[in-house]
Protein backbone atom coordinates (compact mmCIF):
# COMPACT_ATOMS: atom_id res chain seq x y z
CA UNK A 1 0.00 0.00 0.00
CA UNK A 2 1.72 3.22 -1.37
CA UNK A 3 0.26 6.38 -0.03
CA UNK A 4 1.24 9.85 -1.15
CA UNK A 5 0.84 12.95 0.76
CA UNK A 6 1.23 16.52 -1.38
CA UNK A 7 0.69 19.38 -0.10
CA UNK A 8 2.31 23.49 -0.18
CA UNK A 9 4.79 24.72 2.17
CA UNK A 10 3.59 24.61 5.60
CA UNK A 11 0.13 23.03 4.52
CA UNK A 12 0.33 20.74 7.51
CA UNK A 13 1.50 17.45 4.91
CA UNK A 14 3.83 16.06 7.34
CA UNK A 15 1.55 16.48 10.17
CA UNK A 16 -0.73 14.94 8.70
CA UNK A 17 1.46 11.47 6.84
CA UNK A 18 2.58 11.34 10.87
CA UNK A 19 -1.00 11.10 11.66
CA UNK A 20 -1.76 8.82 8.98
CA UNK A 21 0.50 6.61 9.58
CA UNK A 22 -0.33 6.20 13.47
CA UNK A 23 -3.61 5.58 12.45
CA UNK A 24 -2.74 2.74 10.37
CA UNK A 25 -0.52 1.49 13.39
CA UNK A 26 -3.21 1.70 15.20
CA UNK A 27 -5.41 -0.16 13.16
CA UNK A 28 -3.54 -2.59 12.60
CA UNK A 29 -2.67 -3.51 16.53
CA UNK A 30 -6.43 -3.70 16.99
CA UNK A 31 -7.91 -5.09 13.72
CA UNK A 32 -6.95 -8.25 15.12
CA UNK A 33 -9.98 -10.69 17.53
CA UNK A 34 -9.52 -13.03 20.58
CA UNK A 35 -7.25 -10.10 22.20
CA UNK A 36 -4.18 -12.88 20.94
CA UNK A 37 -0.69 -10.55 21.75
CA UNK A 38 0.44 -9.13 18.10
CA UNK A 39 4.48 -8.13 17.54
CA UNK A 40 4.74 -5.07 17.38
CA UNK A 41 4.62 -2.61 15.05
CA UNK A 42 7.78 -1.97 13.03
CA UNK A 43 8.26 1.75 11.76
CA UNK A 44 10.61 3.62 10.35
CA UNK A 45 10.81 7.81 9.20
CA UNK A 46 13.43 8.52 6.34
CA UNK A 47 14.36 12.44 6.47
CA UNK A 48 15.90 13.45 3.53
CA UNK A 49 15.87 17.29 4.58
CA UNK A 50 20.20 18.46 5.19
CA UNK A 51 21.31 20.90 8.17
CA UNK A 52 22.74 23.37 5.98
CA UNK A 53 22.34 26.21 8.30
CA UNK A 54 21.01 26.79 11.87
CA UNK A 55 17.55 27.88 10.85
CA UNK A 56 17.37 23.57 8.79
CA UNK A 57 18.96 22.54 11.91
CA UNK A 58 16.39 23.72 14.66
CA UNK A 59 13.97 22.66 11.72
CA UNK A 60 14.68 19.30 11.51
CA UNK A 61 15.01 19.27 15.64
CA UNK A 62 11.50 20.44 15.67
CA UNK A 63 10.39 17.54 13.26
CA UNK A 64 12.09 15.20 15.88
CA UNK A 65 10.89 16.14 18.41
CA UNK A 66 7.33 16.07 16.84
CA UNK A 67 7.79 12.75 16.15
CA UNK A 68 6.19 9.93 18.38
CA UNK A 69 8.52 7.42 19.96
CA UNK A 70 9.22 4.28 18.21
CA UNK A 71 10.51 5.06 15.18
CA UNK A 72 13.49 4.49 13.57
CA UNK A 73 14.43 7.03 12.05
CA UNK A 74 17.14 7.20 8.79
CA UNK A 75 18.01 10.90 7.60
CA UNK A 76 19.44 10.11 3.79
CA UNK A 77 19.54 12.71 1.81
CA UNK A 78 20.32 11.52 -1.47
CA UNK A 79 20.03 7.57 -1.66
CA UNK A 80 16.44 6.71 -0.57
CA UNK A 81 15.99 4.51 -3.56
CA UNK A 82 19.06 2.23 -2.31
CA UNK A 83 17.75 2.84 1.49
CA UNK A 84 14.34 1.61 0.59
CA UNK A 85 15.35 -1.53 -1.36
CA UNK A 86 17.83 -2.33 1.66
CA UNK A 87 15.34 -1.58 4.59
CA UNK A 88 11.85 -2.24 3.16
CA UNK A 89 11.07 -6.01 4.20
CA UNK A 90 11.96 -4.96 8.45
CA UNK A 91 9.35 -2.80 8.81
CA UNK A 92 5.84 -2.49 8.65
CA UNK A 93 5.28 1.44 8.07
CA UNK A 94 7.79 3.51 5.96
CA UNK A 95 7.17 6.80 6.20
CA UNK A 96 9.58 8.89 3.28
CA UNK A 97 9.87 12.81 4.21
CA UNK A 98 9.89 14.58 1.30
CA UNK A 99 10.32 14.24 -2.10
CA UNK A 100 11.35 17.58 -3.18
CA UNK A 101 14.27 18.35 -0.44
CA UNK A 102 15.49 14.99 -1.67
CA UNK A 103 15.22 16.07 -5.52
CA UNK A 104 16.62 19.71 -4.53
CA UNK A 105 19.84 17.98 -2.37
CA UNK A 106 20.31 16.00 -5.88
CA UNK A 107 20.37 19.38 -7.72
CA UNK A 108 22.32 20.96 -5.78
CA UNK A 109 25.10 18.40 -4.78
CA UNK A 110 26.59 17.11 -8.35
CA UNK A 111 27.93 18.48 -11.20
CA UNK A 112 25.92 15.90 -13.22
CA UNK A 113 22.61 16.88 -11.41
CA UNK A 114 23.28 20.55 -12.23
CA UNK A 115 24.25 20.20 -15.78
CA UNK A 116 21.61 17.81 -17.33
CA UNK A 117 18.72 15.89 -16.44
CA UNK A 118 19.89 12.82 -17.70
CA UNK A 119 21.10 11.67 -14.27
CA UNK A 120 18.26 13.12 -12.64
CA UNK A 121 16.23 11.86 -14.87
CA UNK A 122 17.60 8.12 -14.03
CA UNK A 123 17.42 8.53 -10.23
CA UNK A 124 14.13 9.74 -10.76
CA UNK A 125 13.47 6.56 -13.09
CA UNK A 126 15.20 4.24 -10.34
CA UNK A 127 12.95 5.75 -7.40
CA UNK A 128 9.95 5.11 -9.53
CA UNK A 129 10.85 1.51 -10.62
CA UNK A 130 11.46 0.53 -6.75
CA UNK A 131 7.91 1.94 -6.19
CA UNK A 132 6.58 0.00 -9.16
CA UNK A 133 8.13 -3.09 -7.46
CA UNK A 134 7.20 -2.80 -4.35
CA UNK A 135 6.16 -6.05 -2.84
CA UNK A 136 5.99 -5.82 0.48
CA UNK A 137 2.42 -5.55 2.68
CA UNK A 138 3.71 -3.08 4.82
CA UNK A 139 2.11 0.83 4.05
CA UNK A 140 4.86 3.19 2.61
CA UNK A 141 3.83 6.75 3.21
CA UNK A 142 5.39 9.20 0.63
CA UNK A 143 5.36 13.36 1.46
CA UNK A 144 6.34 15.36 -1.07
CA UNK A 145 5.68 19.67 -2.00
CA UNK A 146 3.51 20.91 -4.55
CA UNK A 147 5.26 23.58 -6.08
CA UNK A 148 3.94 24.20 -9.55
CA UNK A 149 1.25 26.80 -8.24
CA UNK A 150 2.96 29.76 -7.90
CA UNK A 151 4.54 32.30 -9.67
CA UNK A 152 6.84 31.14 -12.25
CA UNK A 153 10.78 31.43 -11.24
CA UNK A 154 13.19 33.89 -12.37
CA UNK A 155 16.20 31.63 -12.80
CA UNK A 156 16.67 28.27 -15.00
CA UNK A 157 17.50 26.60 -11.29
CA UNK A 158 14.45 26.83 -10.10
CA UNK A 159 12.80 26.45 -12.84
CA UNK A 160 14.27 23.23 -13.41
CA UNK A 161 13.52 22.18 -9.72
CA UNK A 162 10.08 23.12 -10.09
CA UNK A 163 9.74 21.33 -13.51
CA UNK A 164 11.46 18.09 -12.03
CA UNK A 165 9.36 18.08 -8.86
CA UNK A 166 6.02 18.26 -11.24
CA UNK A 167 7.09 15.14 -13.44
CA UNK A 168 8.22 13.42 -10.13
CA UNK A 169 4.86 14.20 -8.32
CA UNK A 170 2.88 13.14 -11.52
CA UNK A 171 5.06 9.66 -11.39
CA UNK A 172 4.42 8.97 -7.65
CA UNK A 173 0.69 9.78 -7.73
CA UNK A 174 0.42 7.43 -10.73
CA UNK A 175 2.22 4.63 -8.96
CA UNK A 176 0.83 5.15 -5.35
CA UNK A 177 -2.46 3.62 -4.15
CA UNK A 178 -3.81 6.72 -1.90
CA UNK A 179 -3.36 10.34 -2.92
CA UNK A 180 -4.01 12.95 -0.45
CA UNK A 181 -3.76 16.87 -1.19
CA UNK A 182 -3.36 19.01 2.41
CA UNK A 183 -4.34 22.76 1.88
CA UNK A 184 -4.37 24.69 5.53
CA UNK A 185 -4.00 21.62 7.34
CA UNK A 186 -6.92 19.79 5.79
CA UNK A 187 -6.81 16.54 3.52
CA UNK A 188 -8.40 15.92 1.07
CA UNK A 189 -8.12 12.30 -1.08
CA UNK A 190 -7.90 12.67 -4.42
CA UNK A 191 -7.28 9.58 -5.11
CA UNK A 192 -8.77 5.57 -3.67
C-alpha cells in the first residue's frame, strides 16, 4: 500500500502522513480478535531534509521532536531509492519525508545533477521503478511539496527544480495507491 501525501509549504502534509501513519498502526494492533498478543509494530521515518544552516537545523530538531517514539528514524539525503530496497522487508510502516528536499539535495550536490537531467532523470526513473516493485504488505507513506502553483521562477535553477518536482509528483501519484492533497492543514483524497 503506497500512499502519497502533497501538499504546499507549511500546509500541515507532514503532520498529517505522521498522523496517517499512526492511524494505520493503530489499526492494525487492533484489527486483530480473541485479544491474541500481536508483535509489534515496526516503523521507520526517512528524512531526507540536510542541516545546511542553523535555521534547517532547529527545523529538523522540531520535526524530531514532533515525532512519536518508536521510530526508527534514517536521515538520507540523497540515496532513498538504495535505502528503501535495503530496509523495506523490516518494517511495517515507511514513512519517506519529502520528495522535493530529496530532488533539490540532488540538484544541488553534483555536477551531473546541475548540468543535465539525464542523471536526474535516471534517479528519478530508479525511485519510480522501486515503487513499481514494491512487494511488500507493509504501508509506505510518501510526502512530497507541490510547487507548480505559484509564480513562475526567475532563474533556469528553479525552474528546473520546479519542472522536475512536477514530473516526479505526476510519477508517484500514478504509482501510489492513496493520494491525499493538504491545503491549511486539511486533507483531502484525491485519489482511492
Amino acid at each position: 500500500m503506497i500512499t502519497f501525501i502533497i501538499g504546499g509549504t507549511r500546509s500541515g502534509k507532514s503532520k498529517f502522513a505522521m498522523e496517517f501513519a499512526e492511524n494505520y498502526i493503530y489499526s492494525e494492533c487492533t484489527s486483530h480478535i480473541e485479544n491474541k498478543p500481536q508483535r509489534a509494530i515496526k516503523k521507520s521515518y526517512i528524512a531526507t531534509a540536510r542541516a545546511l544552516d542553523d535555521e534547517m537545523k532547529e527545523r529538523i530538531e522540531r520535526h524530531k521532536r514532533e515525532r512519536p517514539a518508536g521510530w526508527d528514524t534514517y536521515e538520507e539525503p540523497l540515496k532513498i531509492t538504495s535505502l528503501l530496497k535495503e530496509i523495506h522487508e523490516r518494517y511495517d510502516v515507511i514513512l519517506i519525508d519529502c520528495l522535493t528536499l530529496w530532488l533539490s539535495n540532488m540538484l544541488l550536490s553534483e555536477e551531473k545533477f546541475r548540468v543535465q537531467d539525464s542523471g536526474l532523470n535516471e534517479e528519478i526513473e530508479n525511485f519510480i521503478l522501486t515503487l513499481k516493485e514494491y512487494k511488500n504488505p507493509s504501508a509506505l507513506i510518501i510526502v512530497s511539496n507541490e510547487v507548480g502553483m505559484g509564480i513562475v521562477p526567475e532563474n533556469e535553477l528553479a525552474r528546473r527544480f520546479r519542472d522536475m518536482a512536477g514530473l516526479l509528483n505526476q510519477k508517484v501519484a500514478e504509482i501510489a495507491d492513496e493520494v491525499y492533497f493538504v491545503v491549511s492543514g486539511i486533507p483531502v483524497n484525491i485519489k482511492g
